[in-house]
PDB file of N, CA and C in Angstrom:
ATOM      1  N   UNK A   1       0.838  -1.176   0.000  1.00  0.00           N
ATOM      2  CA  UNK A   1       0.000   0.000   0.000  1.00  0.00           C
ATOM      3  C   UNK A   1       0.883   1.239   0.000  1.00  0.00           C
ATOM      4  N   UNK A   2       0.732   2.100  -0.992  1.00  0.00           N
ATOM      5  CA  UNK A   2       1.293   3.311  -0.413  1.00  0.00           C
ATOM      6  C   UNK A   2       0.393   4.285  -0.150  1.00  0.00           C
ATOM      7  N   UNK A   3       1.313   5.259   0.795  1.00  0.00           N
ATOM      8  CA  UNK A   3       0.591   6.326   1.434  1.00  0.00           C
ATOM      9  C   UNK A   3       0.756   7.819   0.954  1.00  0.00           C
ATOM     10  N   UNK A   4      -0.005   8.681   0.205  1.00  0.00           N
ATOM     11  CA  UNK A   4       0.698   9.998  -0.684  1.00  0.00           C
ATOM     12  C   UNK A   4       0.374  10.909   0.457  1.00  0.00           C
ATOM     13  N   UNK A   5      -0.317  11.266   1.313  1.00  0.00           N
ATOM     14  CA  UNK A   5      -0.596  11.739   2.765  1.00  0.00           C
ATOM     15  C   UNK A   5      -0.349  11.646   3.770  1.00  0.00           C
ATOM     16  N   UNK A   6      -0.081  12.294   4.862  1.00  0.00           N
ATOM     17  CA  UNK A   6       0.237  12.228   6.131  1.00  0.00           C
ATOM     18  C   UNK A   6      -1.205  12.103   6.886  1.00  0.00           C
ATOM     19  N   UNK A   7      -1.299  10.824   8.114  1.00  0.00           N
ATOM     20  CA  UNK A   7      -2.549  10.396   8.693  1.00  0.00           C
ATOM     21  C   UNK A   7      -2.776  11.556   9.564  1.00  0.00           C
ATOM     22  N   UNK A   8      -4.188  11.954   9.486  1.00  0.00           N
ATOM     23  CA  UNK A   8      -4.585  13.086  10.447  1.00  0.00           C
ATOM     24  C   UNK A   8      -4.960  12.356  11.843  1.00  0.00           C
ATOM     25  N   UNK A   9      -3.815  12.838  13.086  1.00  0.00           N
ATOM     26  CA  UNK A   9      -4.072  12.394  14.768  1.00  0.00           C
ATOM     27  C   UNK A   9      -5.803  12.406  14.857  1.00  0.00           C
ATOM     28  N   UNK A  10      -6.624  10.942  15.397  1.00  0.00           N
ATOM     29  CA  UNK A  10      -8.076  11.301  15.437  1.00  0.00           C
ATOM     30  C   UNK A  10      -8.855  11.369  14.728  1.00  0.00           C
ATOM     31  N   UNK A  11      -8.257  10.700  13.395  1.00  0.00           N
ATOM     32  CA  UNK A  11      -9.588  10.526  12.652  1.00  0.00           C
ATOM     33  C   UNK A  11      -9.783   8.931  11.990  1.00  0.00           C
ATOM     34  N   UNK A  12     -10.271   8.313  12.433  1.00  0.00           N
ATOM     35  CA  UNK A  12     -10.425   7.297  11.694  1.00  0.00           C
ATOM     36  C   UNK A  12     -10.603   6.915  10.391  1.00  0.00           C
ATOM     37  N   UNK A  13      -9.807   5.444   9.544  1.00  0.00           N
ATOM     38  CA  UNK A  13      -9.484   5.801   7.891  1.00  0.00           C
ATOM     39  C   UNK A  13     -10.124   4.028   8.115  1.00  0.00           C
ATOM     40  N   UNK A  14     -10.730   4.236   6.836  1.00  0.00           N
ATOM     41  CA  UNK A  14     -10.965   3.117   6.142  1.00  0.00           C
ATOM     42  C   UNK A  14     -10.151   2.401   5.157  1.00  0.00           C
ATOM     43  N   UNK A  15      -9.711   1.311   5.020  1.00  0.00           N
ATOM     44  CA  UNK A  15      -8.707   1.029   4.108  1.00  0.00           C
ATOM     45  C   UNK A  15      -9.713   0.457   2.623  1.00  0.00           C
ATOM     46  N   UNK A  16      -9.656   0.832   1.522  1.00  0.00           N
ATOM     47  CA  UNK A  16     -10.486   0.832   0.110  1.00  0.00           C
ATOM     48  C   UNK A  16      -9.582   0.619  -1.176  1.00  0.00           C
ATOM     49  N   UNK A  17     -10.139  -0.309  -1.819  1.00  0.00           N
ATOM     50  CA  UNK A  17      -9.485   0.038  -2.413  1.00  0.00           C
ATOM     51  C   UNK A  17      -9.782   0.958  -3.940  1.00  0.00           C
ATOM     52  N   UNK A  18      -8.775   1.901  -4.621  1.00  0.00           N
ATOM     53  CA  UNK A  18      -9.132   3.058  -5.522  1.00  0.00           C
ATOM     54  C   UNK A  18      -8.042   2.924  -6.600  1.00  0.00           C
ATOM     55  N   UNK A  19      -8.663   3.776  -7.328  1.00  0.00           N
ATOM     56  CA  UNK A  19      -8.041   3.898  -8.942  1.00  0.00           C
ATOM     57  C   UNK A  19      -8.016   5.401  -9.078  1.00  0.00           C
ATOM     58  N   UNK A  20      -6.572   5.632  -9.470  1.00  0.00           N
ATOM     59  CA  UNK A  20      -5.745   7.257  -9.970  1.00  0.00           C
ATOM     60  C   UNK A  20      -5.259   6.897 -11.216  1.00  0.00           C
ATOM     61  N   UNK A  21      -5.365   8.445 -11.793  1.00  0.00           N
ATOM     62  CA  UNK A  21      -4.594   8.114 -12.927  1.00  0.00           C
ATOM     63  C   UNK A  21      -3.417   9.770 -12.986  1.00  0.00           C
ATOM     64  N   UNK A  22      -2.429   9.263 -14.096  1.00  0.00           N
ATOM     65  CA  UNK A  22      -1.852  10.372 -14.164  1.00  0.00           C
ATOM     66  C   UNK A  22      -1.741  10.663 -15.359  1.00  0.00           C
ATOM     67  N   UNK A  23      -2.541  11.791 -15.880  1.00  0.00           N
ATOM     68  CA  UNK A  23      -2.768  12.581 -17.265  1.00  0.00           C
ATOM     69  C   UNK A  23      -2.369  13.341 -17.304  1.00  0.00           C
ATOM     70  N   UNK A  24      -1.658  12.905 -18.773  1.00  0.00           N
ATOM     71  CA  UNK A  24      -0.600  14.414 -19.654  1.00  0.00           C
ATOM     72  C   UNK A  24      -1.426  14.598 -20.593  1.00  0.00           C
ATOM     73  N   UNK A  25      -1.418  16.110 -20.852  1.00  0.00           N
ATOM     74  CA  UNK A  25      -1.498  16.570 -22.703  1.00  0.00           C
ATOM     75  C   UNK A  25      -0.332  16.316 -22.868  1.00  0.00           C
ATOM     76  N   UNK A  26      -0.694  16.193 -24.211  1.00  0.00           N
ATOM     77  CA  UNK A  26       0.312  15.353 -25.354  1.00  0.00           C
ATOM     78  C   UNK A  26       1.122  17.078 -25.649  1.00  0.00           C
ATOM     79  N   UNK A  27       0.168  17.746 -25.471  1.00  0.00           N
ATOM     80  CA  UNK A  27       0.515  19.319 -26.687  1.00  0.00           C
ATOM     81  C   UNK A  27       1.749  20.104 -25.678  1.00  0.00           C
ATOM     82  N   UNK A  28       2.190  19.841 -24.281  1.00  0.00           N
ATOM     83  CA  UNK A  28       2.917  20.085 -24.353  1.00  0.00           C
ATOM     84  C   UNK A  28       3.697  19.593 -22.441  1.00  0.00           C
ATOM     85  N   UNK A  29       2.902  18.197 -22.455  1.00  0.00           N
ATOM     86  CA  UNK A  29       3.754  17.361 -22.101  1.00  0.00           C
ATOM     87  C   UNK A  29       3.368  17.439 -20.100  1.00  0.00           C
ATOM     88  N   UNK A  30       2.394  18.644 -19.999  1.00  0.00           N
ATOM     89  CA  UNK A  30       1.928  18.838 -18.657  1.00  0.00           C
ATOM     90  C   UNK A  30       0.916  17.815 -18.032  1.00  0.00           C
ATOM     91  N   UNK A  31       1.019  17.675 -16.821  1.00  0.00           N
ATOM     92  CA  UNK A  31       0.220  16.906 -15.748  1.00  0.00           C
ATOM     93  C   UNK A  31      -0.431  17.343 -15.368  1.00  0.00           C
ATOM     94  N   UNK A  32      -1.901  16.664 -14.996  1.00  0.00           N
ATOM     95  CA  UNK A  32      -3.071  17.483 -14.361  1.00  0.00           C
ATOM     96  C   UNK A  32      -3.036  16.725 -13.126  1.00  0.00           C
ATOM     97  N   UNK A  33      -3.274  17.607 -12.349  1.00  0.00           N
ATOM     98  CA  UNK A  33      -3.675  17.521 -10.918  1.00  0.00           C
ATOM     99  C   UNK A  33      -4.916  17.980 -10.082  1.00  0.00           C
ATOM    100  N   UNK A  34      -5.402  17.757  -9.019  1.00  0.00           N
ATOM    101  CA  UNK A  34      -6.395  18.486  -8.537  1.00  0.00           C
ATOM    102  C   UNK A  34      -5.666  18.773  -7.275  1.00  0.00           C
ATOM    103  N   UNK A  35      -6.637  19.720  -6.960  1.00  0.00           N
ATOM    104  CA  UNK A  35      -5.725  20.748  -5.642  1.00  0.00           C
ATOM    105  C   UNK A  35      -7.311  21.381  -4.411  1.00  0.00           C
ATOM    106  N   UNK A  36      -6.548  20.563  -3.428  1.00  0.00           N
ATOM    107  CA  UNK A  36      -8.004  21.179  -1.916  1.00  0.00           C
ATOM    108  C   UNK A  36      -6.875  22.083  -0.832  1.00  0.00           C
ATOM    109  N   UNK A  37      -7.188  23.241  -1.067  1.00  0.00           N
ATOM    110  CA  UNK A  37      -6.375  23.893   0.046  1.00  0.00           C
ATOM    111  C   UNK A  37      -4.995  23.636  -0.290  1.00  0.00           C
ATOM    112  N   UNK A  38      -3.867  23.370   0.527  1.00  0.00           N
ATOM    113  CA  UNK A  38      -2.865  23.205  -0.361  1.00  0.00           C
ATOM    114  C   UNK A  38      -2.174  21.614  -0.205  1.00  0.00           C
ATOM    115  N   UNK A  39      -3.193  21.136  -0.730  1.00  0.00           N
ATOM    116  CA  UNK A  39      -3.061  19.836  -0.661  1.00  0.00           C
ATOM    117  C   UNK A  39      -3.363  19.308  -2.329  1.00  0.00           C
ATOM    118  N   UNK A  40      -2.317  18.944  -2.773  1.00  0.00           N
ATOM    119  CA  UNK A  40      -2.218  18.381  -4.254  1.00  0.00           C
ATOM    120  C   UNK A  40      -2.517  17.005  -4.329  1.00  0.00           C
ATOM    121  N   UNK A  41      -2.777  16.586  -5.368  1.00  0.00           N
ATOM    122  CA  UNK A  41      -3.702  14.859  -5.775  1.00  0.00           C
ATOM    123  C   UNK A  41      -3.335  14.664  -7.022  1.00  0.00           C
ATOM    124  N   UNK A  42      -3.500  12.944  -7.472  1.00  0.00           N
ATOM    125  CA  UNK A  42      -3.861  12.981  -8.827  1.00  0.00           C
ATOM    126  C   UNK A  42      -5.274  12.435  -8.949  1.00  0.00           C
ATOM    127  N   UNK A  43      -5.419  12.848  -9.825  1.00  0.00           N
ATOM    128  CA  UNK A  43      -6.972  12.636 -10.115  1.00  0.00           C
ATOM    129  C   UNK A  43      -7.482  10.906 -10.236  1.00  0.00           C
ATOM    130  N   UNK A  44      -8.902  10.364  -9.349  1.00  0.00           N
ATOM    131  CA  UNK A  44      -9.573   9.389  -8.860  1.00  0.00           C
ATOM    132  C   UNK A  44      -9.775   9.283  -7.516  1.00  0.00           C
ATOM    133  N   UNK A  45     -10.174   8.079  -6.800  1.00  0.00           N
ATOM    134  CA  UNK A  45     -10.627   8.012  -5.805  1.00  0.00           C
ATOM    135  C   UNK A  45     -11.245   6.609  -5.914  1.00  0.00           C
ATOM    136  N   UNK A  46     -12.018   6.221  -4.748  1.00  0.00           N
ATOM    137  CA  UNK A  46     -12.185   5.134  -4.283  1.00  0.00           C
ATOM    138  C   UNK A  46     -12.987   4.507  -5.226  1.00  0.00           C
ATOM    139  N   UNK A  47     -12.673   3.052  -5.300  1.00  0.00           N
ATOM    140  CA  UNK A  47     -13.960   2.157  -6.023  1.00  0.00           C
ATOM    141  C   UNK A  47     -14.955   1.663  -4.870  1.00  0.00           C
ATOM    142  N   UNK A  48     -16.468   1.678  -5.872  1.00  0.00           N
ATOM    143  CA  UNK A  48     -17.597   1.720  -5.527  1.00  0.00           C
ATOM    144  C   UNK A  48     -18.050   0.429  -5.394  1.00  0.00           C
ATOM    145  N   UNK A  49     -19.164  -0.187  -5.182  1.00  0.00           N
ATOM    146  CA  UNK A  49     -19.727  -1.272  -5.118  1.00  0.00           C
ATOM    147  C   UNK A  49     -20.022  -1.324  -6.531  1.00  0.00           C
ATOM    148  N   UNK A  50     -19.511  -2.664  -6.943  1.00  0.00           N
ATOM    149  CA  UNK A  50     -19.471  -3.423  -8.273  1.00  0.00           C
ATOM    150  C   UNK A  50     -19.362  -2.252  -9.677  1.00  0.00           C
ATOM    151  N   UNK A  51     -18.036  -1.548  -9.062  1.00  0.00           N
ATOM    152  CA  UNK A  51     -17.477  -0.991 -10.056  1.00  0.00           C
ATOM    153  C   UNK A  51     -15.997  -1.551 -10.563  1.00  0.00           C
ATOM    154  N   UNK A  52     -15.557  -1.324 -11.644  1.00  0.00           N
ATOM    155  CA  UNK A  52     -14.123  -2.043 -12.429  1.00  0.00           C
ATOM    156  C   UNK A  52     -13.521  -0.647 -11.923  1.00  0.00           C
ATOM    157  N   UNK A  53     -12.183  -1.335 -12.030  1.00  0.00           N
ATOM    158  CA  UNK A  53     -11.219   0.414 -11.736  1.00  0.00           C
ATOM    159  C   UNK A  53     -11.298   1.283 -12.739  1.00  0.00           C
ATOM    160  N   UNK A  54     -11.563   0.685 -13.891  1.00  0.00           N
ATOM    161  CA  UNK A  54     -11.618   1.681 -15.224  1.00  0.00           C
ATOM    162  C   UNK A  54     -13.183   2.576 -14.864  1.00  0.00           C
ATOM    163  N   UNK A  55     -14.128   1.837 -14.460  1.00  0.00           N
ATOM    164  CA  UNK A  55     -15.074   2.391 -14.122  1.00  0.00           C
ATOM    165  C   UNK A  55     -15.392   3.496 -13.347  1.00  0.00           C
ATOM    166  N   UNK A  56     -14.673   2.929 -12.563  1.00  0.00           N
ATOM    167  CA  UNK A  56     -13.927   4.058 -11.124  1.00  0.00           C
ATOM    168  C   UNK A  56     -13.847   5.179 -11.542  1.00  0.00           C
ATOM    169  N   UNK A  57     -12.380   4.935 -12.072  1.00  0.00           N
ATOM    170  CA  UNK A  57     -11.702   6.091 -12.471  1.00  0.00           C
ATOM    171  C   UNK A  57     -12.408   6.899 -13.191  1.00  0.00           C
ATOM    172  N   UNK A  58     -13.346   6.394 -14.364  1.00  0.00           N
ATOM    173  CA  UNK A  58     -14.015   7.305 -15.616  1.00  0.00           C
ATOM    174  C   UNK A  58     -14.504   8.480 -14.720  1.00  0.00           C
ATOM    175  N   UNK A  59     -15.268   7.820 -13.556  1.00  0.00           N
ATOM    176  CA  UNK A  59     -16.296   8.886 -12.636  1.00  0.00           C
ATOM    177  C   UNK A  59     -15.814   9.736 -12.038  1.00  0.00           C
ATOM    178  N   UNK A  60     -14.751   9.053 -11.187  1.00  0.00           N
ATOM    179  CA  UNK A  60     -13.653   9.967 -10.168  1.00  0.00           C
ATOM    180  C   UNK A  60     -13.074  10.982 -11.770  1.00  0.00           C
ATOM    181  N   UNK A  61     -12.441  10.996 -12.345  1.00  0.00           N
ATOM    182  CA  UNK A  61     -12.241  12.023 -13.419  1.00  0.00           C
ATOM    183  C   UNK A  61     -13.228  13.059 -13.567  1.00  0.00           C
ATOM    184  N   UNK A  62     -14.231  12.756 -13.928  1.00  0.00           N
ATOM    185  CA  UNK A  62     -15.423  13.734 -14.297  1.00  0.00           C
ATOM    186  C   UNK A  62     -15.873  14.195 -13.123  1.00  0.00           C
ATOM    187  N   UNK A  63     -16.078  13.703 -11.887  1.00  0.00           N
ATOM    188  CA  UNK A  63     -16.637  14.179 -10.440  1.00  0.00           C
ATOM    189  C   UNK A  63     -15.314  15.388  -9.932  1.00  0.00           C
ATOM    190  N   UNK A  64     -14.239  14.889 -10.543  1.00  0.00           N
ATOM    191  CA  UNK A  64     -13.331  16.105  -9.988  1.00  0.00           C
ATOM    192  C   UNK A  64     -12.839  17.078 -11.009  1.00  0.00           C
ATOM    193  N   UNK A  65     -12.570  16.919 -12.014  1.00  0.00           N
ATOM    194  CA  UNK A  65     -11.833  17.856 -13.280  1.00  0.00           C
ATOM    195  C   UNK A  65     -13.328  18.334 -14.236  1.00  0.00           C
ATOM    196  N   UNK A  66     -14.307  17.672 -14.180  1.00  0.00           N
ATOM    197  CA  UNK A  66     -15.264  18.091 -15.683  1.00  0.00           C
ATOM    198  C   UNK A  66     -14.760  17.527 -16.946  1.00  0.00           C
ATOM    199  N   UNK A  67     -13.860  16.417 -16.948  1.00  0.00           N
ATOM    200  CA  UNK A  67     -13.607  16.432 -18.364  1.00  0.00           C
ATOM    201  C   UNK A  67     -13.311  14.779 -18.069  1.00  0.00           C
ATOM    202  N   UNK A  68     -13.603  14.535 -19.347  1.00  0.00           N
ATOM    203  CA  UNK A  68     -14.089  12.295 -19.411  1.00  0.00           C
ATOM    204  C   UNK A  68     -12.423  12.441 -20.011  1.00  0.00           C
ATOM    205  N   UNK A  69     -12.278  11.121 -19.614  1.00  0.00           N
ATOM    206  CA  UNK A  69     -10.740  10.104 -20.441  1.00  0.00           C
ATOM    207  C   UNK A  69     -11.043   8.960 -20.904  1.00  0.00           C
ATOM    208  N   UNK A  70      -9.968   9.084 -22.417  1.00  0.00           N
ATOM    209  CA  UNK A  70      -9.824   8.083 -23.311  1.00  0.00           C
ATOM    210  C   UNK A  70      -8.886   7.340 -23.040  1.00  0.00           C
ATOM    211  N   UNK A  71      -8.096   6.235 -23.832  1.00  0.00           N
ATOM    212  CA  UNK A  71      -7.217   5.901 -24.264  1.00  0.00           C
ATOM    213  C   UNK A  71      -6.421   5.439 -22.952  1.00  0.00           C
ATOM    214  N   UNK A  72      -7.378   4.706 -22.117  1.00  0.00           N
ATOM    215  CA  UNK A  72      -6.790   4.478 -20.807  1.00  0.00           C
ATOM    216  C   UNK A  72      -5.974   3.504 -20.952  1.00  0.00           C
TER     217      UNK A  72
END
């Protein structure tokens, strides 16, 4: 498992498992990220009940950026 966060003292975590992806434009080679406060991510999040990770991910993409992915 890795961990991209530091555990917050007092809060209880569920262990899940999730699908990220890391997307470049091609046009000039940049990474998208999402950003809460100053806390940086790559874009996805947890899988759902009787979802595929590709599935996952399609949603987690669009639920956080507005914009669908191809060519996964």
């Amino acid at each position: 498992m890795v961990r991209i966060a530091n555990k917050v003292e007092g809060v209880q975590y569920t262990k899940r498992f999730a699908s990220y992806a890391i997307v470049e434009r091609k046009e000039d080679k940049k990474i998208a990220i999402a950003t809460e406060g100053k806390t940086y991510f790559f874009l996805g999040g947890g899988i759902e009940d009787n979802e595929t990770e590709i599935e996952a991910l399609k949603r987690e993409v669009i639920e956080e950026s507005g914009y669908g992915i191809k060519n996964i």
